[in-house]
C-alpha atoms as a PDB file:
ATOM      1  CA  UNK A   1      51.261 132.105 125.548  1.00  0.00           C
ATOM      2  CA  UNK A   2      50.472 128.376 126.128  1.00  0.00           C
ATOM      3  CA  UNK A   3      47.774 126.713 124.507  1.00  0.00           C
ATOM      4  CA  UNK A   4      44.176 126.573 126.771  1.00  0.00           C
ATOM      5  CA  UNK A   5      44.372 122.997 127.769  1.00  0.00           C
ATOM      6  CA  UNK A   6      42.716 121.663 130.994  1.00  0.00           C
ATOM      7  CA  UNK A   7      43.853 118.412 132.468  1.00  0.00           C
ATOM      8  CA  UNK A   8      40.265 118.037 133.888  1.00  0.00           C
ATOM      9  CA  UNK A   9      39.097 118.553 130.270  1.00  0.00           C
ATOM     10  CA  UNK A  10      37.256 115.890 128.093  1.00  0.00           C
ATOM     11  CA  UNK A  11      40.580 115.429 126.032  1.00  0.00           C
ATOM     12  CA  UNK A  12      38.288 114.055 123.523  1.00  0.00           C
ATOM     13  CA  UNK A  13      36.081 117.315 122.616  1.00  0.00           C
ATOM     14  CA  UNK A  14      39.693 119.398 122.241  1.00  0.00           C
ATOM     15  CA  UNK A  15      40.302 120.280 119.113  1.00  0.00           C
ATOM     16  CA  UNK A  16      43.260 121.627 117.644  1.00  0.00           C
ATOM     17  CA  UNK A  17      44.190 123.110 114.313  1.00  0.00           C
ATOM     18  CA  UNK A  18      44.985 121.035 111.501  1.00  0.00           C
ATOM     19  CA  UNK A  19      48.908 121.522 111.582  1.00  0.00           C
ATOM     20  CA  UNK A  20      48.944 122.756 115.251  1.00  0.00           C
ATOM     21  CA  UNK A  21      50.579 118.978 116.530  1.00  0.00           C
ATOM     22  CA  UNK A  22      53.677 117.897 115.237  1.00  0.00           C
ATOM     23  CA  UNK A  23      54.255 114.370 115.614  1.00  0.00           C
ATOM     24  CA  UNK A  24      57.859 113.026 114.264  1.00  0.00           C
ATOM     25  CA  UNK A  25      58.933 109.217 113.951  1.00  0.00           C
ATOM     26  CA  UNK A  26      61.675 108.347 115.871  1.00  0.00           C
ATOM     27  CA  UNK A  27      62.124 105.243 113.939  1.00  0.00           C
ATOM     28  CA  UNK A  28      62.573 105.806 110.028  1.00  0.00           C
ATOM     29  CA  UNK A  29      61.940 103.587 106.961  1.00  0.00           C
ATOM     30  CA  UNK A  30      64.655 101.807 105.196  1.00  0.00           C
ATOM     31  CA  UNK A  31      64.053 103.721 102.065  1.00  0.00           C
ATOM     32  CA  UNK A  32      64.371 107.368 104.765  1.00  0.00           C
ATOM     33  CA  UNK A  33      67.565 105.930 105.638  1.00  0.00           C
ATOM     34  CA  UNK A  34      68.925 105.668 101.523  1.00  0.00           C
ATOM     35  CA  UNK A  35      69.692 108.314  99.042  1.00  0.00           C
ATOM     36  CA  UNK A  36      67.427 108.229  96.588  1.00  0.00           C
ATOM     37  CA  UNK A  37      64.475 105.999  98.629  1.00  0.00           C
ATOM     38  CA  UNK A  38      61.652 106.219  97.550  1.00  0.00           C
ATOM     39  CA  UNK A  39      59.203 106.703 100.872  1.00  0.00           C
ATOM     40  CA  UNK A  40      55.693 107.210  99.750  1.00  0.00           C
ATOM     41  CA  UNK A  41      55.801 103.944  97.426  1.00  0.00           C
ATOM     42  CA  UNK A  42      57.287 101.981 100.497  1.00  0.00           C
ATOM     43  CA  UNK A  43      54.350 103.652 102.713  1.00  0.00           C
ATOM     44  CA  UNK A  44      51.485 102.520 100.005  1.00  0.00           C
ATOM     45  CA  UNK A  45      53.387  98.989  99.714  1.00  0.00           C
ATOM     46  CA  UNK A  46      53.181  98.888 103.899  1.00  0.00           C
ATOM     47  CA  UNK A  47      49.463 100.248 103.233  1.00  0.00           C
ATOM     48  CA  UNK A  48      48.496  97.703 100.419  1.00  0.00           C
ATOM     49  CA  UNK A  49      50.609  94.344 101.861  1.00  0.00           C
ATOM     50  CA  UNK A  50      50.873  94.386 105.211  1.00  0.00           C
ATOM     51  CA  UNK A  51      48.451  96.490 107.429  1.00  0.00           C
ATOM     52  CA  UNK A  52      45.386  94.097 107.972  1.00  0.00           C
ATOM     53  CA  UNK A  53      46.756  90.643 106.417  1.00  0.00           C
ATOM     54  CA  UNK A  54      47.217  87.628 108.114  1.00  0.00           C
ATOM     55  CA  UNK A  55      50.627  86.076 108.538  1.00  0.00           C
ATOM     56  CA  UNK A  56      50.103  83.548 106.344  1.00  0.00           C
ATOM     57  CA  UNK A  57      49.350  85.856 103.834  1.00  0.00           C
ATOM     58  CA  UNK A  58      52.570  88.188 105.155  1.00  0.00           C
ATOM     59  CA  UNK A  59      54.854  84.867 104.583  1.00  0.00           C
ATOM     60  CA  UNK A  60      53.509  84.093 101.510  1.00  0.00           C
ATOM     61  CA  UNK A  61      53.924  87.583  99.639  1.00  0.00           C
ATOM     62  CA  UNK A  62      57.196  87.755  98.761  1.00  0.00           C
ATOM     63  CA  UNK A  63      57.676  91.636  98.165  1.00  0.00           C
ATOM     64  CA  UNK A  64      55.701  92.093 101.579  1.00  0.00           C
ATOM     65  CA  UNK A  65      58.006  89.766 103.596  1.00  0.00           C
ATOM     66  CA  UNK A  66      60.639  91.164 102.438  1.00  0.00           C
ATOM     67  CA  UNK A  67      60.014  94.531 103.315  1.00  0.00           C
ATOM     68  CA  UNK A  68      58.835  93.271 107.011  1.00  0.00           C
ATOM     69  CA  UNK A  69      62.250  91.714 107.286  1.00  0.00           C
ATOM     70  CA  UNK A  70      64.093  95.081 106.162  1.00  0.00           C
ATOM     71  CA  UNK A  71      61.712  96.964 108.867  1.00  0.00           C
ATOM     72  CA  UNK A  72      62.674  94.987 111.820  1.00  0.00           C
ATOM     73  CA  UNK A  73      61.195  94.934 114.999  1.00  0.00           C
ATOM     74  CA  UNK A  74      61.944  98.522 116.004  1.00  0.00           C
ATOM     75  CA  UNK A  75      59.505  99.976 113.349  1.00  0.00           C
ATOM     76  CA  UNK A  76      56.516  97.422 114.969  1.00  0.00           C
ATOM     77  CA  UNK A  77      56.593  99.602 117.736  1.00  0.00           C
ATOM     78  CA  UNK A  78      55.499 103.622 117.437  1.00  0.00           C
ATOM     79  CA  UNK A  79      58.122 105.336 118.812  1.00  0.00           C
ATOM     80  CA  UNK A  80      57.246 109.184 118.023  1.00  0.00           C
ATOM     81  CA  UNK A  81      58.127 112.617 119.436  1.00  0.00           C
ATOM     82  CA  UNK A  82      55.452 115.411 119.436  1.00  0.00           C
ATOM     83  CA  UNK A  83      55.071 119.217 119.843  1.00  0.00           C
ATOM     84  CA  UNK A  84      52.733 121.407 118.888  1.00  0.00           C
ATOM     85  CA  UNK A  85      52.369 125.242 117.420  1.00  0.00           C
ATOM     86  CA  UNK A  86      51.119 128.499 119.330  1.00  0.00           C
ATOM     87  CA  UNK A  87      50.053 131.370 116.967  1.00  0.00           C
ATOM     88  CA  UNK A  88      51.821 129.124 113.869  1.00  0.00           C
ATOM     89  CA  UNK A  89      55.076 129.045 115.828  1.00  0.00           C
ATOM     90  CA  UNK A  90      56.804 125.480 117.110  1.00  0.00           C
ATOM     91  CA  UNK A  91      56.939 125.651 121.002  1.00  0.00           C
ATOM     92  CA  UNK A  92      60.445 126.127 122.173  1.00  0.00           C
ATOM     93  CA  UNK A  93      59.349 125.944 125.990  1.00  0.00           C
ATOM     94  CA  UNK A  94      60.229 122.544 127.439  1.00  0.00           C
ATOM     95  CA  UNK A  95      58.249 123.292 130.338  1.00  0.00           C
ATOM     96  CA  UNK A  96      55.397 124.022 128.767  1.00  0.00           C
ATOM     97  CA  UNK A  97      55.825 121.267 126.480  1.00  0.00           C
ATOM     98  CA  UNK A  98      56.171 118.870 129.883  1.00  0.00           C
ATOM     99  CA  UNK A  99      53.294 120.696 131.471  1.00  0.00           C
ATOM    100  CA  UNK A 100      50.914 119.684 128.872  1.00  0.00           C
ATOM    101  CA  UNK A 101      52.555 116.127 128.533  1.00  0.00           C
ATOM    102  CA  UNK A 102      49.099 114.311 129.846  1.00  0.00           C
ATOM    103  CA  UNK A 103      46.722 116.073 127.689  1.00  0.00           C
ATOM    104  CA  UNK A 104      48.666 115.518 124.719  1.00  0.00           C
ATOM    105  CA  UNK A 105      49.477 112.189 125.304  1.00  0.00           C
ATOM    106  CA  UNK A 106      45.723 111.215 125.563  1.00  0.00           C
ATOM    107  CA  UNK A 107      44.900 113.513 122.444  1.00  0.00           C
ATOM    108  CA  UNK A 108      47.090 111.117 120.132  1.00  0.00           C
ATOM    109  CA  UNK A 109      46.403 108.001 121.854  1.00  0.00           C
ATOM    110  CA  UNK A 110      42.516 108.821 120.870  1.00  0.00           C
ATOM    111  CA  UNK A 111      44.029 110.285 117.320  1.00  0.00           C
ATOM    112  CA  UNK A 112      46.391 107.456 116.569  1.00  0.00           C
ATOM    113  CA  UNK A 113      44.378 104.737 117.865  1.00  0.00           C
ATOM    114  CA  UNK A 114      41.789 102.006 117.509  1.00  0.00           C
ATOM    115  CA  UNK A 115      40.612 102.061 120.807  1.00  0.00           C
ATOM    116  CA  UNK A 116      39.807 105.247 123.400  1.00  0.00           C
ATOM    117  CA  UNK A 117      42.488 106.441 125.968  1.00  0.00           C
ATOM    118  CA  UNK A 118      40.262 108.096 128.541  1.00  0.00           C
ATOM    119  CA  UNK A 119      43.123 108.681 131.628  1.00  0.00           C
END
């Protein structure tokens, strides 16, 4: 069973269940990559000092220039794999997966974000 998606569908009034899409980094953290790292305080520091500031600001905080040096360029692009869930089950079927590519694609360009994906 494949999920009822239309590719003629207004992707934006589809709406799936709260842990239906799975969406997984490609890229991780430095503090992923470390025994011990602790991720959710590196998140809120990435939250707190760098989303939103201006580079002089960036250059100026210490801690948060720091951590933009550690995260490199590869983590300033979003690089992410995604699947979804049929009756609470991950889809195994490529196919299917690949036959829905579009819709999804749209759905977490609109999710993910600022601006409206509507091809």
């Amino acid at each position: 069973m494949t999920p009822n998606l239309n590719p003629k569908e207004d992707t934006n009034k589809i709406k799936l269940q709260p842990d239906s899409l799975i969406v997984v980094p490609l890229i991780r953290l430095p503090s992923e990559t470390i025994d011990g790292g602790n991720v959710e305080a590196e998140k809120e520091l990435i939250r707190t000092k760098i989303i939103g500031c201006d580079n002089k600001t960036l250059f100026e905080d210490k801690e948060a220039w720091a951590l933009l040096c550690k995260l490199g360029g590869d983590l300033m692009i979003n690089a992410f794999a995604c699947n979804f869930k049929i009756d609470g089950k991950v889809n195994q079927d490529v196919v299917s997966l690949k036959s829905h590519q579009t819709i999804e694609n749209n759905m977490l360009i609109n999710r993910f974000s600022r601006g409206r994906r509507t091809t």
